[in-house]
PDB file of N, CA and C in Angstrom:
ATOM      1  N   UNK A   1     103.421  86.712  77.948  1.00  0.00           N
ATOM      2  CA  UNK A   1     103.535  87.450  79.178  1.00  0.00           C
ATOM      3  C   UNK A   1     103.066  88.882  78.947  1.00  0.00           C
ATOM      4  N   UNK A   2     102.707  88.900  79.788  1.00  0.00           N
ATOM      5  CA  UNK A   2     101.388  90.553  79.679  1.00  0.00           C
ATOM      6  C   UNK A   2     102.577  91.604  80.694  1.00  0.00           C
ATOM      7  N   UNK A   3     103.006  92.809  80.475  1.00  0.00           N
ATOM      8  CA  UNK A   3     103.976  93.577  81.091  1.00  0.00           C
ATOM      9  C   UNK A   3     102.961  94.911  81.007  1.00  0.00           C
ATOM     10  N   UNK A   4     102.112  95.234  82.602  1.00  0.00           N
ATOM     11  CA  UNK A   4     101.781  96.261  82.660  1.00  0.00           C
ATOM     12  C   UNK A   4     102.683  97.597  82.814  1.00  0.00           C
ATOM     13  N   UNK A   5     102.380  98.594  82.754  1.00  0.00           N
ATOM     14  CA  UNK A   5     103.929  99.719  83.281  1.00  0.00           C
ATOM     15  C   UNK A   5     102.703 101.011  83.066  1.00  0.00           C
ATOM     16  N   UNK A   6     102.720 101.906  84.117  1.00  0.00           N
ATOM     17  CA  UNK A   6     101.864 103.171  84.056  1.00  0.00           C
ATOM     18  C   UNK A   6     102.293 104.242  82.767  1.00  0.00           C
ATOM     19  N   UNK A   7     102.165 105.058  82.440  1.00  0.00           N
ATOM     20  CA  UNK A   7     102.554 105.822  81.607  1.00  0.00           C
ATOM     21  C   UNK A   7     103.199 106.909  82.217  1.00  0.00           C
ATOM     22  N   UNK A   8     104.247 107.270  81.264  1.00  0.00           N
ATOM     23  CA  UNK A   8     105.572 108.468  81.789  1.00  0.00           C
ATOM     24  C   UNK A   8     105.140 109.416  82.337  1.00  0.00           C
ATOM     25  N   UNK A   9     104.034 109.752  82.275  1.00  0.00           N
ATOM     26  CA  UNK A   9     103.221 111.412  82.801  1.00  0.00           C
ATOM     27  C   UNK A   9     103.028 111.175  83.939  1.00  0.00           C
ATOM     28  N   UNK A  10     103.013 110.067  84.092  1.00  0.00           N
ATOM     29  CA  UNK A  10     102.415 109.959  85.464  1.00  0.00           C
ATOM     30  C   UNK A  10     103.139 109.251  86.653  1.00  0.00           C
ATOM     31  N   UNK A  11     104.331 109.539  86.099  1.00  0.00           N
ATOM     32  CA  UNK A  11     105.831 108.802  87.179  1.00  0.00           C
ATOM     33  C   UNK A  11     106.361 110.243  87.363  1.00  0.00           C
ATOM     34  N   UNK A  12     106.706 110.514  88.769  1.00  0.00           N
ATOM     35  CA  UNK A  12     107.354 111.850  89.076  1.00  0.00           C
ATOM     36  C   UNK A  12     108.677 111.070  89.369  1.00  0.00           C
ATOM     37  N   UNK A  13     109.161 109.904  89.430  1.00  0.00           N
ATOM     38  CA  UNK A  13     110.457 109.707  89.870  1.00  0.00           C
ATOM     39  C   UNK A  13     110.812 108.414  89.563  1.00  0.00           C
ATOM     40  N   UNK A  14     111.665 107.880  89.359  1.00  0.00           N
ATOM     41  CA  UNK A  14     111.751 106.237  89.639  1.00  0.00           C
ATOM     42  C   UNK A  14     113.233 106.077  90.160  1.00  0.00           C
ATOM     43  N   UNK A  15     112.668 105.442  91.424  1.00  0.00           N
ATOM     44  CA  UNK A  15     114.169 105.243  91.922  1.00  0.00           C
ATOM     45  C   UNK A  15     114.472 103.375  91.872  1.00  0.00           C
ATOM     46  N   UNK A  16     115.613 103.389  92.254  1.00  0.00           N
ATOM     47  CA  UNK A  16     116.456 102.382  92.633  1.00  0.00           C
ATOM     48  C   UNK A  16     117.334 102.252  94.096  1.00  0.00           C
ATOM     49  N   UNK A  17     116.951 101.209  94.315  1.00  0.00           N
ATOM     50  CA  UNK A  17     117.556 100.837  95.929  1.00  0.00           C
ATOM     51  C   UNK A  17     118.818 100.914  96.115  1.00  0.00           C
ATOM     52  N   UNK A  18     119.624 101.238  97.364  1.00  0.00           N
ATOM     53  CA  UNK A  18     121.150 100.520  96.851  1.00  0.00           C
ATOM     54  C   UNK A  18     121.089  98.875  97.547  1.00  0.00           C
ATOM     55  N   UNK A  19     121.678  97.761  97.123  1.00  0.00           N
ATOM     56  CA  UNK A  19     122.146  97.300  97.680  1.00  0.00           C
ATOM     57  C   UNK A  19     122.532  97.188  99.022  1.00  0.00           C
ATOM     58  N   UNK A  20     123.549  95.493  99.428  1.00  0.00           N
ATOM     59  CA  UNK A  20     123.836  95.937 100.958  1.00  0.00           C
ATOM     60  C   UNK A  20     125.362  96.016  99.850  1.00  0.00           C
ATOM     61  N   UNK A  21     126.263  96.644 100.889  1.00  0.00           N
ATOM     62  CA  UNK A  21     127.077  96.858 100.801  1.00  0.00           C
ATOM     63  C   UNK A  21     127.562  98.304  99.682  1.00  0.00           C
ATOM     64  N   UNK A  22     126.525  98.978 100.083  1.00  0.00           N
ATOM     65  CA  UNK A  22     125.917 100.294  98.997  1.00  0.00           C
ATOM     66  C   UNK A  22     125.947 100.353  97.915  1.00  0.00           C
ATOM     67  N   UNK A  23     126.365  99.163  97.201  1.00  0.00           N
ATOM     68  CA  UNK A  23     126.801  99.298  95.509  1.00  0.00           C
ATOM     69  C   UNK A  23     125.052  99.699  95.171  1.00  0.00           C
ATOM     70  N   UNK A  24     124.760 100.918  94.137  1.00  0.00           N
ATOM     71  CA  UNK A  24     123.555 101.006  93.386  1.00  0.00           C
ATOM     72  C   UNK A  24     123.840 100.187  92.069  1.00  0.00           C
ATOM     73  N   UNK A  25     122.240  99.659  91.642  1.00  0.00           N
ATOM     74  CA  UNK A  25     122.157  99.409  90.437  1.00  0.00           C
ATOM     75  C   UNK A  25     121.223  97.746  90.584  1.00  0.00           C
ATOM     76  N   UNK A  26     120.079  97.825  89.657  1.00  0.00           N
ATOM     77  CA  UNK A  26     119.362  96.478  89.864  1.00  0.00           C
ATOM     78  C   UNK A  26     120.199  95.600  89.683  1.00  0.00           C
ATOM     79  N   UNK A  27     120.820  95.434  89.070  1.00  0.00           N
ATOM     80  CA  UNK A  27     122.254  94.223  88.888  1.00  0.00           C
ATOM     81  C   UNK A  27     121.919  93.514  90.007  1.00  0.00           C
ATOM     82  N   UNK A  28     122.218  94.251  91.459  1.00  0.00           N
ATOM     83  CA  UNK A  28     122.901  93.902  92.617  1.00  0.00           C
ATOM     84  C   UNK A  28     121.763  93.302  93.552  1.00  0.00           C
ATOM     85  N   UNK A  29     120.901  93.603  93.127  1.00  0.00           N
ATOM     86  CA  UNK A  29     119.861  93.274  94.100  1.00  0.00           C
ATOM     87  C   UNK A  29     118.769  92.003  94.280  1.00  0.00           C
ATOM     88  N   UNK A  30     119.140  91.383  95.147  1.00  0.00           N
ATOM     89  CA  UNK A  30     118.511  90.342  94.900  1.00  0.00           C
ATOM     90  C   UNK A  30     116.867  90.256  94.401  1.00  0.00           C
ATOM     91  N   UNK A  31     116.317  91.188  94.933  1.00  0.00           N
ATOM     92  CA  UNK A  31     115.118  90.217  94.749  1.00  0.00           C
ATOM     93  C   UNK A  31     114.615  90.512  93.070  1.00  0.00           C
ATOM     94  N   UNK A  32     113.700  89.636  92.801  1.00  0.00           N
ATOM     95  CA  UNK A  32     113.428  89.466  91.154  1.00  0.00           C
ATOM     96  C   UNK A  32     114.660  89.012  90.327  1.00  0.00           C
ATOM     97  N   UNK A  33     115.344  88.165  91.111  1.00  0.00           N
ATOM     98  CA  UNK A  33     116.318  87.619  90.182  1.00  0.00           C
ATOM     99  C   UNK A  33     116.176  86.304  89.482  1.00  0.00           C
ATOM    100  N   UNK A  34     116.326  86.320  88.360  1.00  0.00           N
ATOM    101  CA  UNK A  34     115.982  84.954  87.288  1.00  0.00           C
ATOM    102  C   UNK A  34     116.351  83.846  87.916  1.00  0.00           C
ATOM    103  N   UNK A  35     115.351  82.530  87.783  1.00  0.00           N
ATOM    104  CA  UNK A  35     115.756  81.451  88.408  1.00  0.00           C
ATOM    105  C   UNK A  35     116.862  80.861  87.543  1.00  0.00           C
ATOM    106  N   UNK A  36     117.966  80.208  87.888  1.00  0.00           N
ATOM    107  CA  UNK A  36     118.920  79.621  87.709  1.00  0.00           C
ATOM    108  C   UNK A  36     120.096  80.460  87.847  1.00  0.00           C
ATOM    109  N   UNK A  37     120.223  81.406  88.225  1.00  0.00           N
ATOM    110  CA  UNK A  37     121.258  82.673  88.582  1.00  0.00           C
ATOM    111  C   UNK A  37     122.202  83.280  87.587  1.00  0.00           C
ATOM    112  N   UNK A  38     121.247  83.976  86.693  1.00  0.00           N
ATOM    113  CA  UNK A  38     122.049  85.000  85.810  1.00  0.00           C
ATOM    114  C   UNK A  38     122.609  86.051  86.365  1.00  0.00           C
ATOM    115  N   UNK A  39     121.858  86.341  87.525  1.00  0.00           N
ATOM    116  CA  UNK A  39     121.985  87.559  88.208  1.00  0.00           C
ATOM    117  C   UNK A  39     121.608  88.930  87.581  1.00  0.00           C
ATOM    118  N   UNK A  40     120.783  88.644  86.397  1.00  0.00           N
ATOM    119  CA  UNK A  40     119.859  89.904  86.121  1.00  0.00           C
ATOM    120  C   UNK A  40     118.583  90.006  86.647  1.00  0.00           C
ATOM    121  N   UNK A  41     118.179  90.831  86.909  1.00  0.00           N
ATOM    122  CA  UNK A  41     117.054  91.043  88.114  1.00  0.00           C
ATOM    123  C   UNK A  41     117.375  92.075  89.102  1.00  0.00           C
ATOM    124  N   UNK A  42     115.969  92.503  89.638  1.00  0.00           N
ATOM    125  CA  UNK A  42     115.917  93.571  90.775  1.00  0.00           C
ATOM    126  C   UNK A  42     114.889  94.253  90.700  1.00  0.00           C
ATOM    127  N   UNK A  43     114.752  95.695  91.101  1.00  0.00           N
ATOM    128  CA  UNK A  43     113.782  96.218  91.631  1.00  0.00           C
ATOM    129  C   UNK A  43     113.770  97.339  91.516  1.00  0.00           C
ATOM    130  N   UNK A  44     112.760  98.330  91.451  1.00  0.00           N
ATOM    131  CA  UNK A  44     112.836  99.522  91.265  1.00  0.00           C
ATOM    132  C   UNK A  44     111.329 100.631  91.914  1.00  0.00           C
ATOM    133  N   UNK A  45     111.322 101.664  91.894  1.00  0.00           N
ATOM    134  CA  UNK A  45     110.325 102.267  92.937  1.00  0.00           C
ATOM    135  C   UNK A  45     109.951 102.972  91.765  1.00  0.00           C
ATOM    136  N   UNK A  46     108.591 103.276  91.496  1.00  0.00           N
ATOM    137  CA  UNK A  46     108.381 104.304  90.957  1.00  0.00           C
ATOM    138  C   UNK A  46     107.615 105.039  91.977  1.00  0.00           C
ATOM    139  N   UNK A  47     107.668 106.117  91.777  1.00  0.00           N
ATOM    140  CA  UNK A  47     106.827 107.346  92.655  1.00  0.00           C
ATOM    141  C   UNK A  47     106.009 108.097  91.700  1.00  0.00           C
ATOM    142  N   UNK A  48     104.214 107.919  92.129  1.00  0.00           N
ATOM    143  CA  UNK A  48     103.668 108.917  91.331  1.00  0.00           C
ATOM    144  C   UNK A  48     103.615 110.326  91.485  1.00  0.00           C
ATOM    145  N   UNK A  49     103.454 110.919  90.882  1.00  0.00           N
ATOM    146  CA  UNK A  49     102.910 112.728  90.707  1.00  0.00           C
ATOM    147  C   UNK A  49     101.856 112.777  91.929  1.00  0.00           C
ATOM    148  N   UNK A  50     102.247 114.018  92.315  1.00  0.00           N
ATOM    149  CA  UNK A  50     101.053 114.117  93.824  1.00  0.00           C
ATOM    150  C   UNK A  50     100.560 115.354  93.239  1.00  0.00           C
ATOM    151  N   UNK A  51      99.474 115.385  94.039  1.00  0.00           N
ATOM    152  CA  UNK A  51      98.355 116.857  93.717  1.00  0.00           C
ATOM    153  C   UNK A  51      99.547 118.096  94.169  1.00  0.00           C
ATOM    154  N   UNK A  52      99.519 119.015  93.223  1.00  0.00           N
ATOM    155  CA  UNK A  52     100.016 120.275  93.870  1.00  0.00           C
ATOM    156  C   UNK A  52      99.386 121.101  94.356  1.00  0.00           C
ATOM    157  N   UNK A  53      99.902 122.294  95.040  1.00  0.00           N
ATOM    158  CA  UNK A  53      98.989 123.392  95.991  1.00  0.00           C
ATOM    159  C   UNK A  53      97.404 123.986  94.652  1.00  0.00           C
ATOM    160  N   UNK A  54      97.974 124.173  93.193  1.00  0.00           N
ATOM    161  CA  UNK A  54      97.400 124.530  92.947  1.00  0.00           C
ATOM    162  C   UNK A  54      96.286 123.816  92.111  1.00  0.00           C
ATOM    163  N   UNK A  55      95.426 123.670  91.873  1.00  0.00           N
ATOM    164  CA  UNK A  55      94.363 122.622  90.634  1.00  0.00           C
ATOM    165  C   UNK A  55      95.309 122.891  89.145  1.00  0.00           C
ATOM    166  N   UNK A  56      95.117 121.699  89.000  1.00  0.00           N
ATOM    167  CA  UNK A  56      95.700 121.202  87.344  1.00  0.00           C
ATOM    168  C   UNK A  56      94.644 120.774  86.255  1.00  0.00           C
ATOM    169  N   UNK A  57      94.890 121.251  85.111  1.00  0.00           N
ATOM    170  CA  UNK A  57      93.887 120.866  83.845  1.00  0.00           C
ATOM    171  C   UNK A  57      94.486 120.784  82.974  1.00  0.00           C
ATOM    172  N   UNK A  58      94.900 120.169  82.043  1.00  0.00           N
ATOM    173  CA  UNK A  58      96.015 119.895  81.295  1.00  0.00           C
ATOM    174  C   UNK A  58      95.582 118.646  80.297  1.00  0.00           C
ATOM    175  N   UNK A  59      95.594 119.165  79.056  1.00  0.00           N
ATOM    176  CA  UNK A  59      95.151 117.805  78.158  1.00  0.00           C
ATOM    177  C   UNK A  59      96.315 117.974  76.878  1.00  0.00           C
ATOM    178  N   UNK A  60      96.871 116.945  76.648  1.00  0.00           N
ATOM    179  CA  UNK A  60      98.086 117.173  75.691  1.00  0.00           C
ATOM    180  C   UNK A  60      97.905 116.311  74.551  1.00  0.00           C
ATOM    181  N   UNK A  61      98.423 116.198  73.814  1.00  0.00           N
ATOM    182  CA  UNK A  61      98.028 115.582  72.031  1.00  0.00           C
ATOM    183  C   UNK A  61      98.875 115.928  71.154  1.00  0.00           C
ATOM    184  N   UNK A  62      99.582 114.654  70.055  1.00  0.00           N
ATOM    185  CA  UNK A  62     100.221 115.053  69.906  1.00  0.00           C
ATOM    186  C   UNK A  62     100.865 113.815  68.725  1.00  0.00           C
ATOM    187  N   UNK A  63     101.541 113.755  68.024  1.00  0.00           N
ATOM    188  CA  UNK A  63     102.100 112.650  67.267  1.00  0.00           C
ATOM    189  C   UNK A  63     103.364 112.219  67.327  1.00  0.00           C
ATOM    190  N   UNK A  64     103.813 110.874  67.064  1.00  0.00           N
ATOM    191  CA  UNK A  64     105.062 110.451  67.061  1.00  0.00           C
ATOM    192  C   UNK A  64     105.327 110.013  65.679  1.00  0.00           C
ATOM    193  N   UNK A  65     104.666 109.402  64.480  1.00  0.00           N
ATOM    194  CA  UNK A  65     105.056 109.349  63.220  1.00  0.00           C
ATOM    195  C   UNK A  65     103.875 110.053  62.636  1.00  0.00           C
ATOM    196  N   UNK A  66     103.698 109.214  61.185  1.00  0.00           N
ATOM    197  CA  UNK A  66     102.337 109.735  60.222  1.00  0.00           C
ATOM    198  C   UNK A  66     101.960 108.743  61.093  1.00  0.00           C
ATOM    199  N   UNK A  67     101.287 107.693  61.379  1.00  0.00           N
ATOM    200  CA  UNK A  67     100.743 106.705  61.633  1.00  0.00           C
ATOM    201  C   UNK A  67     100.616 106.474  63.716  1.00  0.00           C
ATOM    202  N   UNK A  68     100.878 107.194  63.985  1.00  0.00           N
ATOM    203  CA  UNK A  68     100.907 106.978  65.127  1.00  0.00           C
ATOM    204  C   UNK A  68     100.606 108.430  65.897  1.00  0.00           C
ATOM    205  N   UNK A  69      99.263 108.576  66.831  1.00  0.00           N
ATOM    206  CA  UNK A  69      99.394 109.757  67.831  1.00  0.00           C
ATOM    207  C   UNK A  69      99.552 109.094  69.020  1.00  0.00           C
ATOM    208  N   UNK A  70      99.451 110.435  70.283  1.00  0.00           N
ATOM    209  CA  UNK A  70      98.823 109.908  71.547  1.00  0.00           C
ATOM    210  C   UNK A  70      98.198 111.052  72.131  1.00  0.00           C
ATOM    211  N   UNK A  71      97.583 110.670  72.993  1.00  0.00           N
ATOM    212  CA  UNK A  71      97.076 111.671  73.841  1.00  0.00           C
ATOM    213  C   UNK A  71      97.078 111.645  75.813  1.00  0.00           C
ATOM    214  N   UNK A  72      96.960 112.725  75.709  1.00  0.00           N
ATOM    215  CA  UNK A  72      97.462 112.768  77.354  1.00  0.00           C
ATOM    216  C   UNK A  72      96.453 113.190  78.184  1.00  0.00           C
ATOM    217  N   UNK A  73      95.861 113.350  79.620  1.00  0.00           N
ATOM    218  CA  UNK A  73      95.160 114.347  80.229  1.00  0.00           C
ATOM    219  C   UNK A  73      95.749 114.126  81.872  1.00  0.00           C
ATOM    220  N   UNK A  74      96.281 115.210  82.185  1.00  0.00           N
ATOM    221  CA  UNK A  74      96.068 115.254  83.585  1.00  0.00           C
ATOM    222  C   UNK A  74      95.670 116.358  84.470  1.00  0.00           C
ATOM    223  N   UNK A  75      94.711 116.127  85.479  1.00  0.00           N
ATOM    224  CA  UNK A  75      93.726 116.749  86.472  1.00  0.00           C
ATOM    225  C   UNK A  75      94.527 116.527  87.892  1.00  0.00           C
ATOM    226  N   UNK A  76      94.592 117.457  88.529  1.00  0.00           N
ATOM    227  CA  UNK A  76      94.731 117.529  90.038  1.00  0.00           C
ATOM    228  C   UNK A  76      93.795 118.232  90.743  1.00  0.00           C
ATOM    229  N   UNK A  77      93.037 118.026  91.917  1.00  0.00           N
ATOM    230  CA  UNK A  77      92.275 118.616  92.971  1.00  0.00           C
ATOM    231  C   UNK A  77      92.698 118.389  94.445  1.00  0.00           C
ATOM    232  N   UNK A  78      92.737 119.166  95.587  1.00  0.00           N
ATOM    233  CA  UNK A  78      93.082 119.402  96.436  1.00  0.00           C
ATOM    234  C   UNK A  78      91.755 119.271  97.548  1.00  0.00           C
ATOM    235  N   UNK A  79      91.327 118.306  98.774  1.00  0.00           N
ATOM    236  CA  UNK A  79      90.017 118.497  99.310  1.00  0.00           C
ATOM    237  C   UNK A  79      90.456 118.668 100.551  1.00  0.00           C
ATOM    238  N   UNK A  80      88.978 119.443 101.667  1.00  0.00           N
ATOM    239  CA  UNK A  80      89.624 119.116 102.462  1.00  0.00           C
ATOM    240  C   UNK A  80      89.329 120.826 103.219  1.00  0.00           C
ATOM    241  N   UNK A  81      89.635 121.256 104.768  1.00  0.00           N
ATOM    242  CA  UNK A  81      89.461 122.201 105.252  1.00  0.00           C
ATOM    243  C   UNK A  81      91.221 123.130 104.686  1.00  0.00           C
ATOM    244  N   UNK A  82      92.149 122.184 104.996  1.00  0.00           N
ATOM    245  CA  UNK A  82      93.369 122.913 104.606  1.00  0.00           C
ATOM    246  C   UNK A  82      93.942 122.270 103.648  1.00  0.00           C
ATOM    247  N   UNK A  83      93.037 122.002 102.509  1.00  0.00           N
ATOM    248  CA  UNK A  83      93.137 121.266 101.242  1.00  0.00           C
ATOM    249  C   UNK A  83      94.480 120.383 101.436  1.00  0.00           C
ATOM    250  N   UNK A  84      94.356 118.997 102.463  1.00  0.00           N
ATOM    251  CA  UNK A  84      95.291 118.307 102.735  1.00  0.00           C
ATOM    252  C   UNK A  84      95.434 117.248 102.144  1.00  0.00           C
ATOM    253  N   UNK A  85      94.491 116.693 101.653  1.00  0.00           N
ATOM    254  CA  UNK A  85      93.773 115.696 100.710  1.00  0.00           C
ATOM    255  C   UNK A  85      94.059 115.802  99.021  1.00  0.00           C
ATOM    256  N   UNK A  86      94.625 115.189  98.209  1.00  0.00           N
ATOM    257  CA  UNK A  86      95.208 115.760  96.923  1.00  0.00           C
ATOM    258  C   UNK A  86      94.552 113.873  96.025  1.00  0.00           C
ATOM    259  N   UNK A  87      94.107 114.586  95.041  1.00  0.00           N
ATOM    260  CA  UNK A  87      93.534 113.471  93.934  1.00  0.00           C
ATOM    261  C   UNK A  87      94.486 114.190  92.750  1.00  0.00           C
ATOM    262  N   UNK A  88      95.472 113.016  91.987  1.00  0.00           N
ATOM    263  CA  UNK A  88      95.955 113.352  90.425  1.00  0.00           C
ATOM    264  C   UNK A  88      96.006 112.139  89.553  1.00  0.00           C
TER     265      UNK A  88
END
């Protein structure tokens, strides 16, 4: 099984639904729940990063062991007569 997931830089939020009966927490929520009813399963929102008022340039780098780096880049632009339009 192949598990895509965006990278952390580029999640401004991740939420979670409540339930009915307001309880929060994927626990509770039906949908994506394992067939035969473990009742683990649910759902979750991520929200990306939006363009801000101002242009962004930003390239980051960096290591986690001897053997392991990563690297980062993020760009924002704003188009548009009242720059309403946002690319990140």
């Amino acid at each position: 099984m192949t598990v895509c997931m965006p990278a952390a830089a580029a999640v401004r939020r991740v939420g979670i639904p409540r339930a009915r009966g307001g309880v929060s927490g994927c626990q509770y929520v039906p949908n994506g729940a394992a067939p035969g009813g473990s009742g683990i399963g649910g759902e979750f929102n991520l929200v990306p990063k939006r363009a801000p008022d101002e242009d962004v340039n930003r390239l980051t780098a960096g290591y986690e062991n001897q053997s392991q780096g990563f690297g980062a880049a993020d760009f924002s632009r704003r188009f548009g007569a009242d720059r309403e339009w946002g690319v990140r």
